[in-house]
N, C-alpha and C. Protein backbone atom coordinates (compact mmCIF):
# COMPACT_ATOMS: atom_id res chain seq x y z
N UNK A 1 0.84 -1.19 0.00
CA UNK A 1 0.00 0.00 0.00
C UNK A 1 0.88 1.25 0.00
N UNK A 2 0.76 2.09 -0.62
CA UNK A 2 1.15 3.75 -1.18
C UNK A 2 0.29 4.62 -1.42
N UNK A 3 0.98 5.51 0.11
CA UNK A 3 -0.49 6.55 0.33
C UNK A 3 0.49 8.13 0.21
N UNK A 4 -0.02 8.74 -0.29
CA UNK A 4 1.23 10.02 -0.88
C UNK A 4 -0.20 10.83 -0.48
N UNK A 5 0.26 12.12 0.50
CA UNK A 5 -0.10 13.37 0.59
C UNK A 5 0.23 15.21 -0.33
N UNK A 6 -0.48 15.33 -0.80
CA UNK A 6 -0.13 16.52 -1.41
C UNK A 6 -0.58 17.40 -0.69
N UNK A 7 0.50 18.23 -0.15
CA UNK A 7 0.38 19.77 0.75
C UNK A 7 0.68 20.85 0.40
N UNK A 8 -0.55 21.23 -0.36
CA UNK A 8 0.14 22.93 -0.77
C UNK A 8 0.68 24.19 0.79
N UNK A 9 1.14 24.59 0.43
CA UNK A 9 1.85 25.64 0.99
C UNK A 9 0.47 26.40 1.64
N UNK A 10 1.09 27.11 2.84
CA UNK A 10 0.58 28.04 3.45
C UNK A 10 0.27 29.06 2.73
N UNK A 11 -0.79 29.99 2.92
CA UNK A 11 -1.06 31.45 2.49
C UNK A 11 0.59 32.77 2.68
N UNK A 12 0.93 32.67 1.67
CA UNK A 12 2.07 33.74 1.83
C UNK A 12 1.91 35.02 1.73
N UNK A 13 2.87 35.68 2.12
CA UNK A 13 2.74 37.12 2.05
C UNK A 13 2.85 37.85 0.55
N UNK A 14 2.42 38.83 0.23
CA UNK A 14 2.49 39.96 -0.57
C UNK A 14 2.76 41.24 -0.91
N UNK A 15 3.46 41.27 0.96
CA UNK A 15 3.45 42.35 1.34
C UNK A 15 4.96 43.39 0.95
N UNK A 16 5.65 42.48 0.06
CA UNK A 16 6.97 43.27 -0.21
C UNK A 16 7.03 42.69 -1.85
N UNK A 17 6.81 43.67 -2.69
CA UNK A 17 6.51 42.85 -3.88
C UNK A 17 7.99 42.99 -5.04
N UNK A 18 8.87 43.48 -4.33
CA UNK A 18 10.20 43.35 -5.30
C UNK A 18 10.82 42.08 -4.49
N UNK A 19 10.34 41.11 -3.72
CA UNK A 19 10.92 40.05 -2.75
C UNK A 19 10.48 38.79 -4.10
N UNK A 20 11.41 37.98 -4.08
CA UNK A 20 11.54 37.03 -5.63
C UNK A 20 10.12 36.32 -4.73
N UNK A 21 9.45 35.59 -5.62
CA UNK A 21 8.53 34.94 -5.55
C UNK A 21 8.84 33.48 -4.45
N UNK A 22 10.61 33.06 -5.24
CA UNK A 22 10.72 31.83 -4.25
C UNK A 22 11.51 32.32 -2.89
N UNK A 23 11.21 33.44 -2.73
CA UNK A 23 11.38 34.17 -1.01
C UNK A 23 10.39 34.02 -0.20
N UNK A 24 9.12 34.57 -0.76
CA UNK A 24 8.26 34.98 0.07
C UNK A 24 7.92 34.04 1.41
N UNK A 25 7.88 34.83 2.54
CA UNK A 25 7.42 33.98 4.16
C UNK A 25 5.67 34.10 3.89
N UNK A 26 5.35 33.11 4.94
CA UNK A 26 3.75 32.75 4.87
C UNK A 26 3.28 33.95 5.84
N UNK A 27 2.07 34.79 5.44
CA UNK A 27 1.35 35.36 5.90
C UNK A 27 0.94 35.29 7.15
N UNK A 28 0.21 35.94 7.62
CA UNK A 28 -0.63 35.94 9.22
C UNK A 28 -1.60 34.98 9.25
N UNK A 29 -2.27 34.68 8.14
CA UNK A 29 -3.18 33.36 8.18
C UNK A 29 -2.29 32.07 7.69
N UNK A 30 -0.91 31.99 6.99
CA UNK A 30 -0.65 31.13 7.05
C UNK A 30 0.14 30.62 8.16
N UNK A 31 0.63 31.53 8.74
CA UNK A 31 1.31 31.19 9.99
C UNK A 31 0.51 30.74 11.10
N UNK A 32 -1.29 31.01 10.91
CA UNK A 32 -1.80 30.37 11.56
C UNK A 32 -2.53 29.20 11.04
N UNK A 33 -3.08 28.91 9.94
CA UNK A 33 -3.38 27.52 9.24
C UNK A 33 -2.14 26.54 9.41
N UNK A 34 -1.51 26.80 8.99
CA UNK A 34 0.33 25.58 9.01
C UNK A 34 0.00 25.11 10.17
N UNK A 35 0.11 25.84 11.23
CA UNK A 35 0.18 24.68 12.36
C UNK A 35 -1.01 24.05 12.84
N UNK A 36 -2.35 24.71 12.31
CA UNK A 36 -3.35 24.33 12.84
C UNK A 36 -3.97 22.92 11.98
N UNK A 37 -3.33 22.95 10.45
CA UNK A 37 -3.49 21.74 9.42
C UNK A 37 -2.59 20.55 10.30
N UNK A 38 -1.57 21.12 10.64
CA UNK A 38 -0.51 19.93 10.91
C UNK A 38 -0.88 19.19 12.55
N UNK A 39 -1.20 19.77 12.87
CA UNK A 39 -2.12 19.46 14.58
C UNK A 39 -3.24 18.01 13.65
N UNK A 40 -3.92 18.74 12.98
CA UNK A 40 -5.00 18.30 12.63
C UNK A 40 -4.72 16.46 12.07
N UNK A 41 -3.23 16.73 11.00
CA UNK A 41 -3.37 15.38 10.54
C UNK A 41 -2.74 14.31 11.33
N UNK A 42 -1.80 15.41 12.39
CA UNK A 42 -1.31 14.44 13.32
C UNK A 42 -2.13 13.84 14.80
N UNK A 43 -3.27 14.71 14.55
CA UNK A 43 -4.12 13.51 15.59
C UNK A 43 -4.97 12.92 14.90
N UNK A 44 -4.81 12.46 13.62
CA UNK A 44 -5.21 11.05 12.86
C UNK A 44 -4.01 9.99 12.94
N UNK A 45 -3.49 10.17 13.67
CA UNK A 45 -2.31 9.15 14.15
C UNK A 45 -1.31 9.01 12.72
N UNK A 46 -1.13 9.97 11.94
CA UNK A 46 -0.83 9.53 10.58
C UNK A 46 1.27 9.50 10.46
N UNK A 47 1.47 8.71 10.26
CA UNK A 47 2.81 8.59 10.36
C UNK A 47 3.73 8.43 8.82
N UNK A 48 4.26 9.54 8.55
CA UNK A 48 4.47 9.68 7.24
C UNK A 48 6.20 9.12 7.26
N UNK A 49 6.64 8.28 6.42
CA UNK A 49 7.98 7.71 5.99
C UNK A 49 8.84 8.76 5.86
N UNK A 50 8.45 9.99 4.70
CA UNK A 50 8.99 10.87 4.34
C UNK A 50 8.74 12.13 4.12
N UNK A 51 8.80 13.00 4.48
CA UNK A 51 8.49 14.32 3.77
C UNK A 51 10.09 15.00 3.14
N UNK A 52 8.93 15.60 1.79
CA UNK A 52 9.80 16.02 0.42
C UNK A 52 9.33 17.54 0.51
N UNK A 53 9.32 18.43 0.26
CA UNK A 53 9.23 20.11 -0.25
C UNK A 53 10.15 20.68 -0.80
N UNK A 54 9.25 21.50 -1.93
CA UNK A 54 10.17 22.29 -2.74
C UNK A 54 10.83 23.45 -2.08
N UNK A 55 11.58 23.81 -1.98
CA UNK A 55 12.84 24.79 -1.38
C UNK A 55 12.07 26.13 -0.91
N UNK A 56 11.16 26.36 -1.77
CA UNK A 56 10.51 27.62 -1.71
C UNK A 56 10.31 27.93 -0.06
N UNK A 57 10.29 29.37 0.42
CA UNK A 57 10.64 29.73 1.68
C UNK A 57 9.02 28.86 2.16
N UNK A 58 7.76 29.58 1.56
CA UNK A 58 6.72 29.28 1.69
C UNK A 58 6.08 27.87 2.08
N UNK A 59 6.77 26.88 1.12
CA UNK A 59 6.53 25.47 1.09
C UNK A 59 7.32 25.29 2.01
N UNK A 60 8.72 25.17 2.32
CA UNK A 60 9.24 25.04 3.46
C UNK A 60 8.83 24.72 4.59
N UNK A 61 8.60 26.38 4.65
CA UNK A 61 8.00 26.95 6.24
C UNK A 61 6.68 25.67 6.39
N UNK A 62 5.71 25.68 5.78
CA UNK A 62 4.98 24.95 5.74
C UNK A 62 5.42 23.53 6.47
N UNK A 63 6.41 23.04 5.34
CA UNK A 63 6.62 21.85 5.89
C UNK A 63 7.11 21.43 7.60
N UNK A 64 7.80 21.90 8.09
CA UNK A 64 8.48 22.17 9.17
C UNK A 64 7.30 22.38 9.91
N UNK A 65 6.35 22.96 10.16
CA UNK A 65 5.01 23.02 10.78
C UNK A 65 4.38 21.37 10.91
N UNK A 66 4.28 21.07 10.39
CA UNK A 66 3.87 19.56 9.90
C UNK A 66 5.28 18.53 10.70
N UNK A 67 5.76 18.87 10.07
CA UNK A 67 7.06 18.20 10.55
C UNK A 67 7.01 18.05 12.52
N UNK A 68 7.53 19.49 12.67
CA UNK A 68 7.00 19.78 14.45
C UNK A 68 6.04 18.90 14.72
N UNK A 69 4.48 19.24 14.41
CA UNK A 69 3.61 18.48 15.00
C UNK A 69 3.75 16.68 14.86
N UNK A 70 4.48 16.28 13.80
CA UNK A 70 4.54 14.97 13.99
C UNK A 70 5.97 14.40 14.73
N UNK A 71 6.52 15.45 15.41
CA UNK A 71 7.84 15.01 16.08
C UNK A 71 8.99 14.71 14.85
N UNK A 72 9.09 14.90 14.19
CA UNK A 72 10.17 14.80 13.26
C UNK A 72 10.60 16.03 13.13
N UNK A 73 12.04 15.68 12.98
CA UNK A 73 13.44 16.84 13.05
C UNK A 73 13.02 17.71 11.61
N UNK A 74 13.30 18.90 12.20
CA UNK A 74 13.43 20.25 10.72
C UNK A 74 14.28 19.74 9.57
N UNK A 75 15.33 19.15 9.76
CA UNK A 75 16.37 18.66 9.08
C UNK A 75 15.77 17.31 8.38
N UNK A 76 15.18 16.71 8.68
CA UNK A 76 14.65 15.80 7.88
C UNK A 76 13.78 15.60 6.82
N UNK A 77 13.56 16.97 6.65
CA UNK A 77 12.53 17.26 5.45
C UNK A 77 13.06 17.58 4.21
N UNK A 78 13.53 16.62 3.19
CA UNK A 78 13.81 16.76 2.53
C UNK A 78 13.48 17.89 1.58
N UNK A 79 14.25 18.88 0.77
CA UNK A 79 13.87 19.38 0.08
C UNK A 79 14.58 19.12 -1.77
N UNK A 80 13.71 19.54 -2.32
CA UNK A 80 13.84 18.73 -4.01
C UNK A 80 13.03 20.05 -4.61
N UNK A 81 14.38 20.51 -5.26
CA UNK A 81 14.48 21.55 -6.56
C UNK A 81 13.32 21.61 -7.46
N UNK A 82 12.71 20.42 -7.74
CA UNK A 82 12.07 19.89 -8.96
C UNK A 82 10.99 20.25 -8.40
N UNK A 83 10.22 20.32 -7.32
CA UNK A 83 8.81 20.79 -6.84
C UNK A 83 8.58 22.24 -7.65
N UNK A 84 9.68 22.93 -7.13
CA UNK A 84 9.17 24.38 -7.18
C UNK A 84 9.04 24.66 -8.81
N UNK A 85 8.14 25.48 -9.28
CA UNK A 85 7.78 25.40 -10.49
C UNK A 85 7.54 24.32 -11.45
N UNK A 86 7.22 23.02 -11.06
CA UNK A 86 6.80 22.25 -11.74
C UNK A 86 5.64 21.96 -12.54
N UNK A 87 5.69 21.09 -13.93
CA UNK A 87 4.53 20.81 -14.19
C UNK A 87 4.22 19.30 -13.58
N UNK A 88 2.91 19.25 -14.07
CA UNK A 88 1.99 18.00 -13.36
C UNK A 88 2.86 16.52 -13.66
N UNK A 89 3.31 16.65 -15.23
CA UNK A 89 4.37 15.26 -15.41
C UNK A 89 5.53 15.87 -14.26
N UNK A 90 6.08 16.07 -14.31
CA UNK A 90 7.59 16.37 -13.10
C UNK A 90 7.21 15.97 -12.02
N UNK A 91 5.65 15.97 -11.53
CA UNK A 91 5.55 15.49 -10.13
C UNK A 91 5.38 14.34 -9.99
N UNK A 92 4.75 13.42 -11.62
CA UNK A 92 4.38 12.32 -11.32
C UNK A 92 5.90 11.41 -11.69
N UNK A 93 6.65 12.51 -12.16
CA UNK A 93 7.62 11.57 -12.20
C UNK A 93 8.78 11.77 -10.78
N UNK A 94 8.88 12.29 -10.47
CA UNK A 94 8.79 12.68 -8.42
C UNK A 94 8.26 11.15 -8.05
N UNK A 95 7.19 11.16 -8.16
CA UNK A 95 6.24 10.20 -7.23
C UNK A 95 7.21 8.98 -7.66
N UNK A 96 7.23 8.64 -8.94
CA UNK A 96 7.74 7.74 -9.41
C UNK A 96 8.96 7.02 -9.09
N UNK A 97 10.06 8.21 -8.43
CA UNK A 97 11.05 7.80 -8.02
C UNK A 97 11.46 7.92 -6.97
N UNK A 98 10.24 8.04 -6.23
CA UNK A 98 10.53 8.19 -4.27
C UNK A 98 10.80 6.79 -3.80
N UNK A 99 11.58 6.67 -2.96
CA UNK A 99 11.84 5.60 -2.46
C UNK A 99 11.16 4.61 -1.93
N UNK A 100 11.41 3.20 -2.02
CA UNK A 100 10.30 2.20 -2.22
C UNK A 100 10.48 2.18 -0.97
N UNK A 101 10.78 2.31 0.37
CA UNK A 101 10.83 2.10 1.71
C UNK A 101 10.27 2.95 2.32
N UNK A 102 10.16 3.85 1.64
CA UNK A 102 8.99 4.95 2.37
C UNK A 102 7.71 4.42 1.22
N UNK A 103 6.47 4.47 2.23
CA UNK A 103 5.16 3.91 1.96
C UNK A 103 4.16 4.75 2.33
N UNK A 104 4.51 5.66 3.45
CA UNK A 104 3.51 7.16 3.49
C UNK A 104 4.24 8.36 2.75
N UNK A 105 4.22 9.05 2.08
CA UNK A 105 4.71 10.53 2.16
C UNK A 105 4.03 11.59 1.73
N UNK A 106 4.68 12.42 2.14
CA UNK A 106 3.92 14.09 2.43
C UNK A 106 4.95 15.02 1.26
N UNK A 107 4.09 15.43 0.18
CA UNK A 107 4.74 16.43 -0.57
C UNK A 107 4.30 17.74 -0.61
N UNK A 108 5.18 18.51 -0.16
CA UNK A 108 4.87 20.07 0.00
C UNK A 108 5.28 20.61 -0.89
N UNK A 109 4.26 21.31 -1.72
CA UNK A 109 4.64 22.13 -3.05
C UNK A 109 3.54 23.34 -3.14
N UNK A 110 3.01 23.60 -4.52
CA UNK A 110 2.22 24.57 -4.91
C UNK A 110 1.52 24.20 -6.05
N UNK A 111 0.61 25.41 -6.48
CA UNK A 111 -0.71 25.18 -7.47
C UNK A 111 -0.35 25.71 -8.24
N UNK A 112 -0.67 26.05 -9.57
CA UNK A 112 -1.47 25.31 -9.83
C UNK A 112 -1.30 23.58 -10.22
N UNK A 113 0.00 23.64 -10.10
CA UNK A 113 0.68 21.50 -10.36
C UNK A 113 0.05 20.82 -9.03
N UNK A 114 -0.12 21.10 -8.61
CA UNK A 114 -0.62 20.25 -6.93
C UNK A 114 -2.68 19.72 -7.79
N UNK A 115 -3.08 20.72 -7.82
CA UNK A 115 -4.71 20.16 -8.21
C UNK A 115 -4.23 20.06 -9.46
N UNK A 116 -3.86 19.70 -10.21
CA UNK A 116 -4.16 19.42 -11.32
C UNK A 116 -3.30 17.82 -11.01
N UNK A 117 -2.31 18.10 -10.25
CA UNK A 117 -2.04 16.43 -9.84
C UNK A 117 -3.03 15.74 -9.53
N UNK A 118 -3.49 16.26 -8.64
CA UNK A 118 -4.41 15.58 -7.82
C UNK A 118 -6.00 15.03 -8.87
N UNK A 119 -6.29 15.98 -9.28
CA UNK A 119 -7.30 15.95 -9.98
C UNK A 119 -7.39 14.38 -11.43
N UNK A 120 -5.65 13.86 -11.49
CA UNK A 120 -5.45 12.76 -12.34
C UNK A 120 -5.90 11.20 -11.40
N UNK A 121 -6.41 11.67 -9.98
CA UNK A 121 -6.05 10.44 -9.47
C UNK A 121 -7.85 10.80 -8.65
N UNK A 122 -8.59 11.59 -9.38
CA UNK A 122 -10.29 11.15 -8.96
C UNK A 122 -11.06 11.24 -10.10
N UNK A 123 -12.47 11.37 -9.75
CA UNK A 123 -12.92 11.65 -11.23
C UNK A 123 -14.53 12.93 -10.54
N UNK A 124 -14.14 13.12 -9.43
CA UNK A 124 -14.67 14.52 -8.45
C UNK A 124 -13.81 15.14 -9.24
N UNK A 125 -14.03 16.19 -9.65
CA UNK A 125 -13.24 17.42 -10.41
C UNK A 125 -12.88 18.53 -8.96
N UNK A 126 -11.76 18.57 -8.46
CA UNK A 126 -11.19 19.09 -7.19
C UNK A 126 -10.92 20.91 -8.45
N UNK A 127 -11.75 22.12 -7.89
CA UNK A 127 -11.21 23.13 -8.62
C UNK A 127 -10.06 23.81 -8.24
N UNK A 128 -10.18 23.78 -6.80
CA UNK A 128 -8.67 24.44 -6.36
C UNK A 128 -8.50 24.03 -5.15
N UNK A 129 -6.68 23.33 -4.26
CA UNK A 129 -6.50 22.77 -3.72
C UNK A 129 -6.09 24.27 -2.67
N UNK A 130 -6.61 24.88 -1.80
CA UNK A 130 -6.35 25.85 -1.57
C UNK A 130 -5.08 25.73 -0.33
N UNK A 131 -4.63 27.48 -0.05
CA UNK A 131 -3.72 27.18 0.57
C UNK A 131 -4.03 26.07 2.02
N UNK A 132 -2.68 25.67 2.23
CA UNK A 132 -2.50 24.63 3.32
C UNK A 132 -3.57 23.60 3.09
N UNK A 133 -4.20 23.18 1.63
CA UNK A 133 -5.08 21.98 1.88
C UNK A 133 -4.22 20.72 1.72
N UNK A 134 -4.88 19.82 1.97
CA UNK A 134 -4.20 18.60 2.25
C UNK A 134 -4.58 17.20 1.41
N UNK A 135 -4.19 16.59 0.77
CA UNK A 135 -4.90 15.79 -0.55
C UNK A 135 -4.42 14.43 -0.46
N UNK A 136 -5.35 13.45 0.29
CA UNK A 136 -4.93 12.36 0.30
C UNK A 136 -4.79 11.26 -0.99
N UNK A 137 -3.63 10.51 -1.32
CA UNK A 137 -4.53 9.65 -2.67
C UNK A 137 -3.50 8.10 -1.98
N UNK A 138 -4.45 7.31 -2.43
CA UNK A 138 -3.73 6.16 -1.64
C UNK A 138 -4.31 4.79 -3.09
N UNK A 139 -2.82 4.38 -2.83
CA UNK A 139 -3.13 2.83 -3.88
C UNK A 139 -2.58 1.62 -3.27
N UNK A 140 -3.01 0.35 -3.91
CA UNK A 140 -2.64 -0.74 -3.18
C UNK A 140 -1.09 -0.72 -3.87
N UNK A 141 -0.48 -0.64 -5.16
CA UNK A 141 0.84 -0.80 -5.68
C UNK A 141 1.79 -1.12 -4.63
N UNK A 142 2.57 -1.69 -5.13
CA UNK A 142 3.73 -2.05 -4.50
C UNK A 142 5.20 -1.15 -4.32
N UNK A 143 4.90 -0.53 -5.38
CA UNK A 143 6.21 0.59 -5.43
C UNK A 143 5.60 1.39 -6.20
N UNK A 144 6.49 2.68 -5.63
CA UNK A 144 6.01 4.08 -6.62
C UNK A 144 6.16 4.09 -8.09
N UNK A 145 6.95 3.27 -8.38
CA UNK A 145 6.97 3.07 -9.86
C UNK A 145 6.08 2.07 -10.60
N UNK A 146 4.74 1.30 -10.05
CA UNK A 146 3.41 1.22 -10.46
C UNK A 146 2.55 1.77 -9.73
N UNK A 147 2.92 3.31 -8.95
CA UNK A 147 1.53 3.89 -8.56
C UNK A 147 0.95 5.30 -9.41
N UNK A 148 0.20 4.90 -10.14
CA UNK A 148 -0.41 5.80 -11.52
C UNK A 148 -1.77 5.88 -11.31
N UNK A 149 -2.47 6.74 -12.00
CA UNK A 149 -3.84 7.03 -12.07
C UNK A 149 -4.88 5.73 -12.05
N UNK A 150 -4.63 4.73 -12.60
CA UNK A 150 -5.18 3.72 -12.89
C UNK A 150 -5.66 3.02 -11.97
N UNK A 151 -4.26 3.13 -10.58
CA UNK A 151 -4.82 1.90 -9.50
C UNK A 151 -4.51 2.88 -7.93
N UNK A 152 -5.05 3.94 -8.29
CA UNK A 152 -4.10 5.46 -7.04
C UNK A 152 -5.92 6.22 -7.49
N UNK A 153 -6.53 6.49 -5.96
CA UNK A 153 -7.45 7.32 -6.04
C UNK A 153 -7.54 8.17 -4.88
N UNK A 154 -7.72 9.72 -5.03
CA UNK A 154 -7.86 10.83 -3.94
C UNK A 154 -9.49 9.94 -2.84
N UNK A 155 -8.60 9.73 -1.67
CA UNK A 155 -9.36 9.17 -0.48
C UNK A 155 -10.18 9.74 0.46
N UNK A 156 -8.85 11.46 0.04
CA UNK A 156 -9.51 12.27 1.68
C UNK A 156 -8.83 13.74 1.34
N UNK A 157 -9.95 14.74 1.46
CA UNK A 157 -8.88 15.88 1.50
C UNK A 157 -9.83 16.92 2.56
N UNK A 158 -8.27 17.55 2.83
CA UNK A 158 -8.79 18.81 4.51
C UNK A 158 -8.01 19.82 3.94
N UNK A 159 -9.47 20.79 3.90
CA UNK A 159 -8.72 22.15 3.51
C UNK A 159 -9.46 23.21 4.80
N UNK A 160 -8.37 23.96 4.84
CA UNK A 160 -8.77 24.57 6.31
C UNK A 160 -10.12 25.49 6.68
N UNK A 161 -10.44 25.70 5.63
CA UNK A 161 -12.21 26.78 5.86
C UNK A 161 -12.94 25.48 6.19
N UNK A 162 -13.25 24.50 5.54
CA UNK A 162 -13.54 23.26 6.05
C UNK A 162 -13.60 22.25 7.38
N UNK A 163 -12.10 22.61 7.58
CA UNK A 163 -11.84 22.10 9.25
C UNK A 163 -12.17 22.28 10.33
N UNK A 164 -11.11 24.08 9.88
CA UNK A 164 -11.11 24.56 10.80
C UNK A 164 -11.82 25.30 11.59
């Protein structure tokens, strides 16, 4: 079984607009959604193998929120170049080559590649995965390199107007 989380990023700021895009820190609501999403999935007892995020300050920060609440080190969150600005193939080929020993993981990235990922693995038309939502898709496969649209379906998703 291969259950992969897609975590878009917190609500970021806007508030300094010559600051590069892959700078920007998360806002006042994302600084309060991040931890309040990551509370949330960690009292579903959910124990993730790995977490991956794209470098971006935003996704980051994010991740590390998540990270905290499930007791795993800041340092352990991998981060991978290839998130940030990706299209929808780049992620599935991501998925594809995550390590077969990790069997939960948590990918922290951005939209519009995050729902439109997501959106390959239901047939609910998801319109927008908003900030800090959370996108479960889970398959029986054996390794990430047969987990594809075919036998991988979105199970569960928490987006914070929803939750919280």
């Amino acid at each position: 079984m291969r259950t992969l989380y897609l975590i878009r990023h917190a609500k970021s700021s806007w508030d300094n607009p010559g600051l590069r895009d892959f700078n920007r820190p998360l806002n006042d609501r994302g600084q309060r959604d991040a931890p309040l999403m990551a509370t949330l999935i960690a009292k579903m007892d959910i124990k993730p193998d790995l977490l991956v995020s794209s470098p971006a300050r935003r996704a980051i920060t994010t991740a590390q929120f998540f990270a905290d609440a499930l007791g795993i080190a800041d340092d352990e969150v991998v981060r991978n170049q290839d998130i940030y600005e990706a299209y929808p193939q780049e992620i599935l080929r991501l998925i594809s080559e995550l390590p077969e020993l990790a069997e939960t993981v948590f990918l922290f990235g951005h939209n519009p590649t995050f729902t439109e990922v997501a959106n390959r693995f239901t047939d609910d038309f998801i319109e927008n995965i908003p900030t800090c939502g959370v996108v479960r898709i889970e398959s029986p496969a054996e390794s990430w390199r047969s987990f594809y649209e075919g036998n991988a379906r979105v199970t569960a998703k928490y987006f914070p107007k929803e939750v919280l």
